[in-house]
N, C-alpha and C. Protein backbone atom coordinates (compact mmCIF):
# COMPACT_ATOMS: atom_id res chain seq x y z
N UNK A 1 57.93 60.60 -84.00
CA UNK A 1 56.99 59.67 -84.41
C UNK A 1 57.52 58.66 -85.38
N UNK A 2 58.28 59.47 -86.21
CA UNK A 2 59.16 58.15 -86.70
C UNK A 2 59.79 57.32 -86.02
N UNK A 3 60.43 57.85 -85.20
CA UNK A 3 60.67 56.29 -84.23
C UNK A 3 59.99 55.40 -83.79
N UNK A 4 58.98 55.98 -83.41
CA UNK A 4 57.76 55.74 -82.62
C UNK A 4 56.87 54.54 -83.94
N UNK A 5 57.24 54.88 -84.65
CA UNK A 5 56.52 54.11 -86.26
C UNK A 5 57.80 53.38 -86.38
N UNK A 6 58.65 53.20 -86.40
CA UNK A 6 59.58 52.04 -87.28
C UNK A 6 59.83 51.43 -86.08
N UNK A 7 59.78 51.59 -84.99
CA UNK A 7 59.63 50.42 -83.89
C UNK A 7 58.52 49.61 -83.55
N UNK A 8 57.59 50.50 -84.20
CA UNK A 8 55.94 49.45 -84.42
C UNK A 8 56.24 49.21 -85.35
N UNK A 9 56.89 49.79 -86.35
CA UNK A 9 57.10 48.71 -87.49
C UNK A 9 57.91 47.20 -87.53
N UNK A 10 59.15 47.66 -86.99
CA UNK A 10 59.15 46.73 -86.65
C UNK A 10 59.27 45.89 -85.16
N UNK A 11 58.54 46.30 -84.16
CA UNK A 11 57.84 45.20 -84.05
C UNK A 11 56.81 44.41 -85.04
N UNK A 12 56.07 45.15 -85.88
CA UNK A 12 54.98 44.56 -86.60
C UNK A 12 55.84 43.96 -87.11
N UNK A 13 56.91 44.04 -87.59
CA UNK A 13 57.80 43.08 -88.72
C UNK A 13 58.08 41.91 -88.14
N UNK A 14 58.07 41.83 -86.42
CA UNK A 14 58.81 40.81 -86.09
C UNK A 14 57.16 39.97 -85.85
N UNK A 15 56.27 40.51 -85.27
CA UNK A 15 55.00 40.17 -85.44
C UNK A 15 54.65 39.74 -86.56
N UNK A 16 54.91 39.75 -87.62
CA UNK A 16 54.73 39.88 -89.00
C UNK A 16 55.34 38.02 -89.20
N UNK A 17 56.16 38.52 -88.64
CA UNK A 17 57.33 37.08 -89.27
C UNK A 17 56.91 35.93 -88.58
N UNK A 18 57.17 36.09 -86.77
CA UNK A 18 56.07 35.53 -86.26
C UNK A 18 55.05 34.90 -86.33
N UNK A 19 54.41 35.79 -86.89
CA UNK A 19 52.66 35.38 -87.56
C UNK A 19 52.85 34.39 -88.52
N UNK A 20 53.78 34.95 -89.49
CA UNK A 20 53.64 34.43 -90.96
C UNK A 20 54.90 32.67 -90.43
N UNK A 21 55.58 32.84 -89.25
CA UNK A 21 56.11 31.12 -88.80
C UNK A 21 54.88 30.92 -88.30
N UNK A 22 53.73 31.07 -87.63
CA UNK A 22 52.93 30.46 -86.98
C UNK A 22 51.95 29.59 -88.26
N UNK A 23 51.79 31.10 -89.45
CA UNK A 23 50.38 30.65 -90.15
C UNK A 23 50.83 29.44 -90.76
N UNK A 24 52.47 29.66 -91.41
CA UNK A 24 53.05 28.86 -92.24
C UNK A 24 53.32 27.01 -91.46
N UNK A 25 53.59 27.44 -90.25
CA UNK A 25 52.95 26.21 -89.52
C UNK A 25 51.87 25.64 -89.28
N UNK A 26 50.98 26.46 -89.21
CA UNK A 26 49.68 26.00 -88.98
C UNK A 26 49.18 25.52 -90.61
N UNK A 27 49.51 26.00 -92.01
CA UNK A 27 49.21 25.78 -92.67
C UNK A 27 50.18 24.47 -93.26
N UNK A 28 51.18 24.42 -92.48
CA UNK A 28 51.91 22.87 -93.07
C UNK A 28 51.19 21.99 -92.03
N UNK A 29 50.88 22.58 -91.04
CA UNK A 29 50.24 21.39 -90.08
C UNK A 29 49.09 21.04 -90.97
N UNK A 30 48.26 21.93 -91.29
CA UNK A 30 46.83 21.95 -92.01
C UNK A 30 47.01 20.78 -93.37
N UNK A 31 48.19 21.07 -94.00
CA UNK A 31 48.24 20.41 -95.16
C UNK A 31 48.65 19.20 -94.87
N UNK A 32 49.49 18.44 -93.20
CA UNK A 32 49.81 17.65 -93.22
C UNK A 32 48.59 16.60 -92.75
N UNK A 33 47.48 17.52 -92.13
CA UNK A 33 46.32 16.83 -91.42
C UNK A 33 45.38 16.64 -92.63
N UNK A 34 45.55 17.11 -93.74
CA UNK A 34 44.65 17.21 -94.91
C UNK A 34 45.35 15.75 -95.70
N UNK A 35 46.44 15.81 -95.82
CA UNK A 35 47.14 14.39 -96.86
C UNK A 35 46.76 13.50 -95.72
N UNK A 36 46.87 13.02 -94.25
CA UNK A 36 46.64 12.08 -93.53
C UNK A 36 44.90 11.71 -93.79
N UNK A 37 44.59 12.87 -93.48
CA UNK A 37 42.63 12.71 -93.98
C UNK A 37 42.36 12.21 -95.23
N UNK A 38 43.57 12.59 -96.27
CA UNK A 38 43.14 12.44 -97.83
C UNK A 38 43.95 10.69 -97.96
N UNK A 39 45.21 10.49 -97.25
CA UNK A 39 45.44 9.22 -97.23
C UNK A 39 44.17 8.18 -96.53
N UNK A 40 43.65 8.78 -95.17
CA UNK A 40 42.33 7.79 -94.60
C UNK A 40 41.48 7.50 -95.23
N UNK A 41 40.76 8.87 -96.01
CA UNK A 41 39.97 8.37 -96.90
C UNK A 41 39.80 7.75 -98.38
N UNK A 42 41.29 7.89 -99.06
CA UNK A 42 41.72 6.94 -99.69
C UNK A 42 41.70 5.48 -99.50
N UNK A 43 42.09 5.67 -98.60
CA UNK A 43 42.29 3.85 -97.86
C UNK A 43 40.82 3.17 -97.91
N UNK A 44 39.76 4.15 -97.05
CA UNK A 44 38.92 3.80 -96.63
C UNK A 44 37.98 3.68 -98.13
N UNK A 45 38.40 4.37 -98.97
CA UNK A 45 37.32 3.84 -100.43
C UNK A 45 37.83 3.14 -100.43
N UNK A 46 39.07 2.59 -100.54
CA UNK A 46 39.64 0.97 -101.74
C UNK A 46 39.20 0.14 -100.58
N UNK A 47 38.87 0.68 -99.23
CA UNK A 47 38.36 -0.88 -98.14
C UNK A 47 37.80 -1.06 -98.49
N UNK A 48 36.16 0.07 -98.69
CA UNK A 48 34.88 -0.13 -99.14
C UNK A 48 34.82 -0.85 -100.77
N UNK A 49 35.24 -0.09 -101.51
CA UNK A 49 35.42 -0.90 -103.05
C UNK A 49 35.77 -2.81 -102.52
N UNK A 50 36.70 -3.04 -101.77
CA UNK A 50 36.92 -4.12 -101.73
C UNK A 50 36.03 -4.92 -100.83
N UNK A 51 35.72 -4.09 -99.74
CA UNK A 51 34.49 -5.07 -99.43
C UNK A 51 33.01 -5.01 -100.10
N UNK A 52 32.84 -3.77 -100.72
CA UNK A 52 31.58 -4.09 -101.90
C UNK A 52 31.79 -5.34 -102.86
N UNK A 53 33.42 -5.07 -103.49
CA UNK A 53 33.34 -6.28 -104.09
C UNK A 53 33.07 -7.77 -103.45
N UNK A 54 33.49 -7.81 -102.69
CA UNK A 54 33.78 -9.06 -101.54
C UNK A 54 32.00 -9.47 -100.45
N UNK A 55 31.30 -8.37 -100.89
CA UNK A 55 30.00 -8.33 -100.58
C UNK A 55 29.62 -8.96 -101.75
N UNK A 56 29.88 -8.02 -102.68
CA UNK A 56 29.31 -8.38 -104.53
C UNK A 56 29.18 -10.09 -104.56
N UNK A 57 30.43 -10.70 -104.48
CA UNK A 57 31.04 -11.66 -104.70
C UNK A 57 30.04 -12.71 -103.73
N UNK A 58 30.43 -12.61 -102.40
CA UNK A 58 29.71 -12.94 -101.38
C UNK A 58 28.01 -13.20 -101.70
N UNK A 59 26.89 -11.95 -101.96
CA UNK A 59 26.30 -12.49 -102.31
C UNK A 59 26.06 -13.49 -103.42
N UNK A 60 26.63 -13.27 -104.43
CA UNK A 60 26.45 -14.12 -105.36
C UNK A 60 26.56 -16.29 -105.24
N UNK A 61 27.20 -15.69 -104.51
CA UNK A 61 28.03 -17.15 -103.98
C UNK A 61 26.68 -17.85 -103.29
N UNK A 62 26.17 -16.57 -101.99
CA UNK A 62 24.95 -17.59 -101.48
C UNK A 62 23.71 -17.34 -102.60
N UNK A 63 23.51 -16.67 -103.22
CA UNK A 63 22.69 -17.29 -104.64
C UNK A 63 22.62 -18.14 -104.84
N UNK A 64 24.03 -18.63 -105.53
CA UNK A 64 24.52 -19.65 -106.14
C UNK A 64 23.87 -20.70 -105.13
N UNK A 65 24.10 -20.78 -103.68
CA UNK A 65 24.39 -21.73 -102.69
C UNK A 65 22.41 -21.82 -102.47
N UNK A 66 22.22 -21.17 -102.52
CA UNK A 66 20.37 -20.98 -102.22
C UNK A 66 19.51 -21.61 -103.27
N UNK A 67 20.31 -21.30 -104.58
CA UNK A 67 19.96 -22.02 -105.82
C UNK A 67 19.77 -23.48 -105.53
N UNK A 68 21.81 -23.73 -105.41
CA UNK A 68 21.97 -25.16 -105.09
C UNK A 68 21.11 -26.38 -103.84
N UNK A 69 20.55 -25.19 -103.04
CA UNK A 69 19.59 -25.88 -102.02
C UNK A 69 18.88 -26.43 -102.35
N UNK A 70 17.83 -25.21 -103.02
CA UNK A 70 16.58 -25.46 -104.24
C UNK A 70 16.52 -27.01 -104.69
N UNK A 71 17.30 -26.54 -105.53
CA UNK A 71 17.58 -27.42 -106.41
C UNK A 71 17.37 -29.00 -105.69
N UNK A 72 18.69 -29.31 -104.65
CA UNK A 72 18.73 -30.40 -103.61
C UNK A 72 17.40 -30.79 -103.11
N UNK A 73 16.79 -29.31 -102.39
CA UNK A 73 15.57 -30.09 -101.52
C UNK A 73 13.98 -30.36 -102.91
N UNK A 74 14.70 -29.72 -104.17
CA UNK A 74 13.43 -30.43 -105.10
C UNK A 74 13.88 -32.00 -105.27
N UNK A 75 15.43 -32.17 -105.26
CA UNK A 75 15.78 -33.73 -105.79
C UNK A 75 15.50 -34.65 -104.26
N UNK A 76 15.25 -33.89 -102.83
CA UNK A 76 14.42 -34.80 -102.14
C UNK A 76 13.26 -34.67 -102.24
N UNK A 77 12.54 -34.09 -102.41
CA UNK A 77 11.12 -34.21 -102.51
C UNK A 77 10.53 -35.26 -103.27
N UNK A 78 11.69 -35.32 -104.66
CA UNK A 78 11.08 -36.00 -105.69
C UNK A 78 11.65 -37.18 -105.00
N UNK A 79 12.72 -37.36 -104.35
CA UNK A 79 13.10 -38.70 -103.84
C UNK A 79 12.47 -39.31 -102.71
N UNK A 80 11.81 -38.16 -102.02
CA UNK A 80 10.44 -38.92 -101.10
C UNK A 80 9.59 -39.22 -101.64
N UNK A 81 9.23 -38.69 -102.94
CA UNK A 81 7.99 -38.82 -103.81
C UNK A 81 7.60 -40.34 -103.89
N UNK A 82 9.85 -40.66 -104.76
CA UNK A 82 9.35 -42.17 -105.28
C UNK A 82 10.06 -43.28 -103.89
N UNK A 83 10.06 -42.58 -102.69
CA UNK A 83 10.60 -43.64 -101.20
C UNK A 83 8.75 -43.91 -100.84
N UNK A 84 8.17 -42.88 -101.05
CA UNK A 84 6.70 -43.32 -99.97
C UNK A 84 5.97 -44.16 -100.97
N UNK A 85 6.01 -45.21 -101.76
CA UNK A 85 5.07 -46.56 -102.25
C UNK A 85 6.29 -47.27 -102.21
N UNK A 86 7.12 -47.23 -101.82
CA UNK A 86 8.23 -48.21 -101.24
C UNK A 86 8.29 -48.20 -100.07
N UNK A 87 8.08 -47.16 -98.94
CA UNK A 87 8.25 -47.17 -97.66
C UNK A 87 6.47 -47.92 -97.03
N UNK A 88 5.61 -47.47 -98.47
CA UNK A 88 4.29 -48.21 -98.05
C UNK A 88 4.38 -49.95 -98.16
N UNK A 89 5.31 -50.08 -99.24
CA UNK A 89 5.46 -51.52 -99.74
C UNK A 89 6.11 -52.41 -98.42
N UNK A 90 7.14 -51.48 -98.05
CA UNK A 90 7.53 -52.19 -96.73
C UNK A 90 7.13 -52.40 -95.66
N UNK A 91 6.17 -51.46 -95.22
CA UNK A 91 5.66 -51.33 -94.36
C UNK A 91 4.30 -52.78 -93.97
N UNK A 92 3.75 -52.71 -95.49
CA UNK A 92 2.87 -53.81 -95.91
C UNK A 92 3.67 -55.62 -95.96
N UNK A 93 4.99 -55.10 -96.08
CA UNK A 93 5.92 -56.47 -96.06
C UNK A 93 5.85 -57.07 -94.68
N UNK A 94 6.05 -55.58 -94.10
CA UNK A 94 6.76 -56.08 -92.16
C UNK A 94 5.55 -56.61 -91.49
N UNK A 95 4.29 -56.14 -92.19
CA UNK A 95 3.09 -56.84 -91.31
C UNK A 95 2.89 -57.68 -91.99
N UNK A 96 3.21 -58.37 -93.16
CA UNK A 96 2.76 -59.58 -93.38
C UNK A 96 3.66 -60.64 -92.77
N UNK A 97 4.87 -60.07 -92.52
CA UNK A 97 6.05 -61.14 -92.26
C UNK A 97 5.56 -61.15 -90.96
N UNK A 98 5.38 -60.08 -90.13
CA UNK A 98 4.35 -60.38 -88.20
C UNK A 98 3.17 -61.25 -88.61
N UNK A 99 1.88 -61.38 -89.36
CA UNK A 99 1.03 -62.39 -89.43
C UNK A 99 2.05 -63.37 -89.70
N UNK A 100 2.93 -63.80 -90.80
CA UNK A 100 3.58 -65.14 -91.25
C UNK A 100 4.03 -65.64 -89.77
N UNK A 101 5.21 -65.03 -89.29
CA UNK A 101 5.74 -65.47 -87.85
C UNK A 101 4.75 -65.55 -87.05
N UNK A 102 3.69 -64.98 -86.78
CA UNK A 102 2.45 -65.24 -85.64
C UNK A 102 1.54 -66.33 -86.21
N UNK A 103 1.56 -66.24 -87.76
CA UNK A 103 0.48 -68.10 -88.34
C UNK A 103 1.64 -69.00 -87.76
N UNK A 104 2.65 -68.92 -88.61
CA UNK A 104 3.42 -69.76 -88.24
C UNK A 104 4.14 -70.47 -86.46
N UNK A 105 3.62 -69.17 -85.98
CA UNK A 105 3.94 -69.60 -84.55
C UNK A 105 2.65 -70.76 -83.59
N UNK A 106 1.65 -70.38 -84.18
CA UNK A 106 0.19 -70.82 -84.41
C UNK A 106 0.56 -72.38 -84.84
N UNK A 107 0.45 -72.30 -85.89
CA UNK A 107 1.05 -73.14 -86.45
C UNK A 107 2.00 -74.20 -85.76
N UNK A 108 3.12 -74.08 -85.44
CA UNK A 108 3.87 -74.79 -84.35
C UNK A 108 3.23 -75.20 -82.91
N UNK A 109 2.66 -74.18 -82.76
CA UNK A 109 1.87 -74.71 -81.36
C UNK A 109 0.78 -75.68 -81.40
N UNK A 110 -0.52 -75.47 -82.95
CA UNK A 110 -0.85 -76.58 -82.79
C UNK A 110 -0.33 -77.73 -83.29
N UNK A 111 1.04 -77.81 -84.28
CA UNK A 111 1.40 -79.11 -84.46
C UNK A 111 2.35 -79.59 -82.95
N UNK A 112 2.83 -79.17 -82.73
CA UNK A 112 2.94 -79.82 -81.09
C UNK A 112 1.52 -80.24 -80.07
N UNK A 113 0.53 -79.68 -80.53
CA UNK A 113 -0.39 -79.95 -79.66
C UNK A 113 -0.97 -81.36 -80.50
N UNK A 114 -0.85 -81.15 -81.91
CA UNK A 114 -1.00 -82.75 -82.52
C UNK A 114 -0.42 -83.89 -82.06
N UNK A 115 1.04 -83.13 -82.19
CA UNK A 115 2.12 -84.32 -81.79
C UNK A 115 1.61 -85.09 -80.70
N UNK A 116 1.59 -84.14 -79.83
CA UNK A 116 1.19 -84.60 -78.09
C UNK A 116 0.03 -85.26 -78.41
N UNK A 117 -1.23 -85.29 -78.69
CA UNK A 117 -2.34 -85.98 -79.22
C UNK A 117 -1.93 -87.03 -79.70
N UNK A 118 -0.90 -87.17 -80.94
CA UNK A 118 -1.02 -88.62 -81.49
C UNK A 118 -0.04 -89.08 -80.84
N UNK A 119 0.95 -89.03 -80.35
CA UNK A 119 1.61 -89.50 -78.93
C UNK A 119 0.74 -89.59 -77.88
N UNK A 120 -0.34 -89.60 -76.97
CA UNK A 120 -1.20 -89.97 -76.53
C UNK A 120 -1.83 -91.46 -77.21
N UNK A 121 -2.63 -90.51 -78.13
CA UNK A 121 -3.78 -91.75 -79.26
C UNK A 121 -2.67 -93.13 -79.05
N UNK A 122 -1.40 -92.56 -79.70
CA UNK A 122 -0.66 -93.90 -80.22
C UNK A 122 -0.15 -94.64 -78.74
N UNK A 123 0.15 -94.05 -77.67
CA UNK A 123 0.03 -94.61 -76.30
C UNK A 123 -1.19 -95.50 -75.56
N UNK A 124 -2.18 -95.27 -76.26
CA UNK A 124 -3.63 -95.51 -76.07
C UNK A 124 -3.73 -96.69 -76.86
N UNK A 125 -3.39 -96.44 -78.46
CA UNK A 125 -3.44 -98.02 -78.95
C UNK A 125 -2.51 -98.92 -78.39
N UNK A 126 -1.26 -98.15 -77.95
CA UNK A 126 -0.42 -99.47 -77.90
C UNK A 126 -1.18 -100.65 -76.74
N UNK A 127 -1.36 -99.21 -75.43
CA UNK A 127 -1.86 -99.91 -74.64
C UNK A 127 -3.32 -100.98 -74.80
N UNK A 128 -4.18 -100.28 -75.79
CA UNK A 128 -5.36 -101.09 -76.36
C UNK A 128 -5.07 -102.66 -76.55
N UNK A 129 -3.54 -101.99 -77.64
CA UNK A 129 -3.49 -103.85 -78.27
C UNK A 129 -2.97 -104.93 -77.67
N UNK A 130 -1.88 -103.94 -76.50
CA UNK A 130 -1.48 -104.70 -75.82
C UNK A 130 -2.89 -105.71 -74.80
N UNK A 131 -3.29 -104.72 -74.39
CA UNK A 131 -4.78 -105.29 -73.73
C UNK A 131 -5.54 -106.44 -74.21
N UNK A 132 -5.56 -105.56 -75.56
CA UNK A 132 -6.51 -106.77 -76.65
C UNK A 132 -6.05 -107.97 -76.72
N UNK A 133 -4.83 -108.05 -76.89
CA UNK A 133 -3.51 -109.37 -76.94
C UNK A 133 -3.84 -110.17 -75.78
N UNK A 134 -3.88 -109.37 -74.64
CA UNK A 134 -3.96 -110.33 -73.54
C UNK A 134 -5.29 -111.26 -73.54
N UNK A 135 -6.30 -109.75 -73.64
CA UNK A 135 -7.70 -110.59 -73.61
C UNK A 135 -7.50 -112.05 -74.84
N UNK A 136 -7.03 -111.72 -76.15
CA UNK A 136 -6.91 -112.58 -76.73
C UNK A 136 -6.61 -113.92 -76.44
N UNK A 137 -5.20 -113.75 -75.68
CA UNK A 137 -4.06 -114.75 -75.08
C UNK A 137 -5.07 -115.68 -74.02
N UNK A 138 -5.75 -114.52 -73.38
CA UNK A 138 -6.37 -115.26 -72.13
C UNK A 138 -7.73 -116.00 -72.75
N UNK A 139 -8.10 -115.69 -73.67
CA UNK A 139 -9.45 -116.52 -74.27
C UNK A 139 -9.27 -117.34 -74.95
N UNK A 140 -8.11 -117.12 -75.78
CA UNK A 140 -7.45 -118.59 -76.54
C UNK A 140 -7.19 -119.95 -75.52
N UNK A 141 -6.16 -119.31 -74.43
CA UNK A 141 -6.39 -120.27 -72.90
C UNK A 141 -7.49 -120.73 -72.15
N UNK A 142 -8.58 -120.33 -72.39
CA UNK A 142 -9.59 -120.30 -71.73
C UNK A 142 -10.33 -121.04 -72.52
N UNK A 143 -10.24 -120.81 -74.35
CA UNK A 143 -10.92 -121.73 -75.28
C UNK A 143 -9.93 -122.98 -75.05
N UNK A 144 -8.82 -123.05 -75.18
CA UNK A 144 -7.95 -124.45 -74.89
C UNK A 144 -8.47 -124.92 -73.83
N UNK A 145 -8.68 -124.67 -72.22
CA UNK A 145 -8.71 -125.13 -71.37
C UNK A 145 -10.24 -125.82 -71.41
N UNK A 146 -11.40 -124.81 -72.02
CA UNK A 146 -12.50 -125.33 -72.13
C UNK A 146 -12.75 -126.74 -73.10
N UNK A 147 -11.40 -126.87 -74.18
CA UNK A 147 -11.87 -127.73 -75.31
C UNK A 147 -11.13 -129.09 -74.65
N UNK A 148 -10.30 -128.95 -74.01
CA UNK A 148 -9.92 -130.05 -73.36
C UNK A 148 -11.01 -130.72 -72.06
N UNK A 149 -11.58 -129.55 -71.58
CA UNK A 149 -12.73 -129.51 -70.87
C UNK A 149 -13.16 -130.43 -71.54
N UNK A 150 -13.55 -129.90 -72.50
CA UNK A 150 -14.56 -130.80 -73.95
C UNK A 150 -14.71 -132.38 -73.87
N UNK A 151 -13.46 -131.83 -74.19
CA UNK A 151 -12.23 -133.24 -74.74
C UNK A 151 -12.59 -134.34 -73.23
N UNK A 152 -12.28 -133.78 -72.02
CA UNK A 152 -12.39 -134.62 -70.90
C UNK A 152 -13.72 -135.25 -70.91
N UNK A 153 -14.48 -134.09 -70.77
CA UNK A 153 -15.99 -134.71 -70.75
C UNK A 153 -16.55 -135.79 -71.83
N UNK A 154 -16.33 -135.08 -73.19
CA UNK A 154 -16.62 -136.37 -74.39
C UNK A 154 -15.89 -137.36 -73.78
N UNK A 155 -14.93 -137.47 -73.20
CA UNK A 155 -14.22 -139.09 -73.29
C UNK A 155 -14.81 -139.51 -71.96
N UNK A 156 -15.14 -138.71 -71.17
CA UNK A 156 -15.51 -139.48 -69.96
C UNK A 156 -17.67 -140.05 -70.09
N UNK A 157 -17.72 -139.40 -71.26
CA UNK A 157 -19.02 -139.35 -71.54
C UNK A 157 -18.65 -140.98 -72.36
N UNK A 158 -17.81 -140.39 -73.49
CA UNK A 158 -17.84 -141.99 -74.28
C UNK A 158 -17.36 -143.23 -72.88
N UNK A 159 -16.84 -142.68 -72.03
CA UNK A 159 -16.42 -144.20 -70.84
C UNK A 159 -17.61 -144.19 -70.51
N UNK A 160 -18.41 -143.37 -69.93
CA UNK A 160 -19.56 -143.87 -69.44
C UNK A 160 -20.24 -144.68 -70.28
N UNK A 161 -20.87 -144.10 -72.04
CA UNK A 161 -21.66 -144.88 -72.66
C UNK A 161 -20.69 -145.92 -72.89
N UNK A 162 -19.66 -146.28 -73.21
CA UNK A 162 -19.11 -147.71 -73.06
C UNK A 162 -19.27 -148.71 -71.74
N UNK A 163 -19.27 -148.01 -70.83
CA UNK A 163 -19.50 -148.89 -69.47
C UNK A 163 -20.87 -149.38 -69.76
N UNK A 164 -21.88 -148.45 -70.16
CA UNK A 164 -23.34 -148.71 -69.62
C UNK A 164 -23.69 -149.92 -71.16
N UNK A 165 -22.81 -149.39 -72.58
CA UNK A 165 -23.49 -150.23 -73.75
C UNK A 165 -23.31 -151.87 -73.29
N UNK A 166 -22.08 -151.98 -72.05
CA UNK A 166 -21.70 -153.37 -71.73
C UNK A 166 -22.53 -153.94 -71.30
N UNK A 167 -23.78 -152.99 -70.20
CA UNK A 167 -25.64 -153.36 -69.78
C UNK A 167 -26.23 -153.47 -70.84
N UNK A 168 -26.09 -152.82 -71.92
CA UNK A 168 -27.50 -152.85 -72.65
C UNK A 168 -27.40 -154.00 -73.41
N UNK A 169 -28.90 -154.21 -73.40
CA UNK A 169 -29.42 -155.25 -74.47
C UNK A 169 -29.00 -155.29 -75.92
N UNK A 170 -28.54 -156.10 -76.84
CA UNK A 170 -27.87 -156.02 -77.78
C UNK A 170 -28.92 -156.40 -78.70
N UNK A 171 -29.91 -157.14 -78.12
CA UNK A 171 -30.54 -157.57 -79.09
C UNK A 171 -32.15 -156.36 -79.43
N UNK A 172 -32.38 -156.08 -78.09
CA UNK A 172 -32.46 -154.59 -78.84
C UNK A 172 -31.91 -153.49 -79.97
N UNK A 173 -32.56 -153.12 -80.77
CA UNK A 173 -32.38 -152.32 -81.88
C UNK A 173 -32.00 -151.00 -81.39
N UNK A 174 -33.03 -150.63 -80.53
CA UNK A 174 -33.06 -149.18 -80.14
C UNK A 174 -31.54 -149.09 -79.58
N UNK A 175 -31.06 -149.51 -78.02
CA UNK A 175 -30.33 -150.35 -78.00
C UNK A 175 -28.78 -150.30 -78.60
N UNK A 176 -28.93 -150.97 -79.61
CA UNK A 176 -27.64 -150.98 -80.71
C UNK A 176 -27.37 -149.43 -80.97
N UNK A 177 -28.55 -148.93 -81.78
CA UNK A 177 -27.82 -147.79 -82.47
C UNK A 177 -27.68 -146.67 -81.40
N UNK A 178 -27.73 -146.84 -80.03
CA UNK A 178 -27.41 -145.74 -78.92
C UNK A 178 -25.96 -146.53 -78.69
N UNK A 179 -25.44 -147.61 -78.58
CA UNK A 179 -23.85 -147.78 -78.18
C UNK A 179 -23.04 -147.89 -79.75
N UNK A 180 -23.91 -147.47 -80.65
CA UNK A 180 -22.77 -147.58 -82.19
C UNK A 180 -22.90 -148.98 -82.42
N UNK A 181 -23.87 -150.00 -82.38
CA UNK A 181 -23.41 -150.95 -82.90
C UNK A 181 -24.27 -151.06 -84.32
N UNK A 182 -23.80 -151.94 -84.54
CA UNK A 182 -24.67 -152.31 -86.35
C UNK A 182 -24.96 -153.29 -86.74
N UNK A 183 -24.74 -154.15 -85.74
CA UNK A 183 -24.98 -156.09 -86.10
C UNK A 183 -25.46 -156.67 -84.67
N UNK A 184 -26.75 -157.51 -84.85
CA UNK A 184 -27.09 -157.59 -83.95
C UNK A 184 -26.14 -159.20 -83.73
N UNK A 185 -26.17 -159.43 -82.25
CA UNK A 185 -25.33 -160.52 -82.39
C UNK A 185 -26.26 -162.08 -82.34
N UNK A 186 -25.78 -163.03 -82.53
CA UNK A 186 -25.98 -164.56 -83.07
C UNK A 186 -27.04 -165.15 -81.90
């Protein structure tokens, strides 16, 4: 049995040794999978630390930037505040300057429609005076032609009463003062 025991012994010894290369492996494996885990999760806090900070940071920044909005869309507000009685002022400009250009267009149309009127009128007198002129011209001719008329007849009137005073009685009075005379004769 002693044999029988120191050959289980050692086998157990070599079992033993065996065992104790396996555990001793398995326990350097263990310790090497433990520093790789203890390196990952090392790593993985200083990621997190750095992206907390980098979050930290981050928000602050759009704070800052949300602030700065604020801030901006109060300095438009207040700058629409003081644009709308200026944007009213203009607005009140642009329609007065549309009535001005529409009087004024008004305006032009009836002074052309004047123009044309007193260019007419003044076509109208010319032609009037010209007219008038003639009638004038022709009645002045017509008074000349009549006064010579005149003129013919008085003289042919005085030939007649000269022909006829050569009949009349001289010594008649009545007589005399129808041929102009004034002395009766001898």
């Amino acid at each position: 049995m002693n044999a029988k025991w120191s050959s289980v012994l050692r086998n157990q010894g070599n079992i033993n040794v065996k065992s104790m290369r396996a555990v001793s492996a398995l326990v350097f494996l263990a310790a090497g999978v433990m520093v790789v885990l203890m390196y990952q999760a090392v790593h993985q806090e200083l990621t997190l630390r750095g992206l907390k900070a980098r979050t930290l940071e981050s928000s602050s920044q759009v704070k800052q930037k949300e602030n700065d909005i604020v801030q901006v869309k109060m300095k438009i507000q207040k700058l629409n505040g003081e644009l709308e009685p200026i944007n009213t002022k203009r607005d009140e400009l642009t329609k007065k300057k549309e009535e001005s250009a529409k009087a004024t267009g008004e305006a032009d149309k009836s002074l052309k429609t004047c123009q044309t009127e007193k260019a007419d009128a003044e076509k109208k007198k010319t032609d009037a005076s010209a007219a008038l002129q003639k009638v004038k011209d022709d009645q002045e001719a017509e008074k000349k032609k009549a006064q010579e008329e005149i003129q013919a007849l008085k003289q042919q009137i005085l030939d007649r009463d000269k022909a006829l005073c050569a009949f009349v009685d001289q010594t008649n009075e009545e007589g005399r003062k129808l041929c102009g005379i004034t002395e009766a004769p001898k």
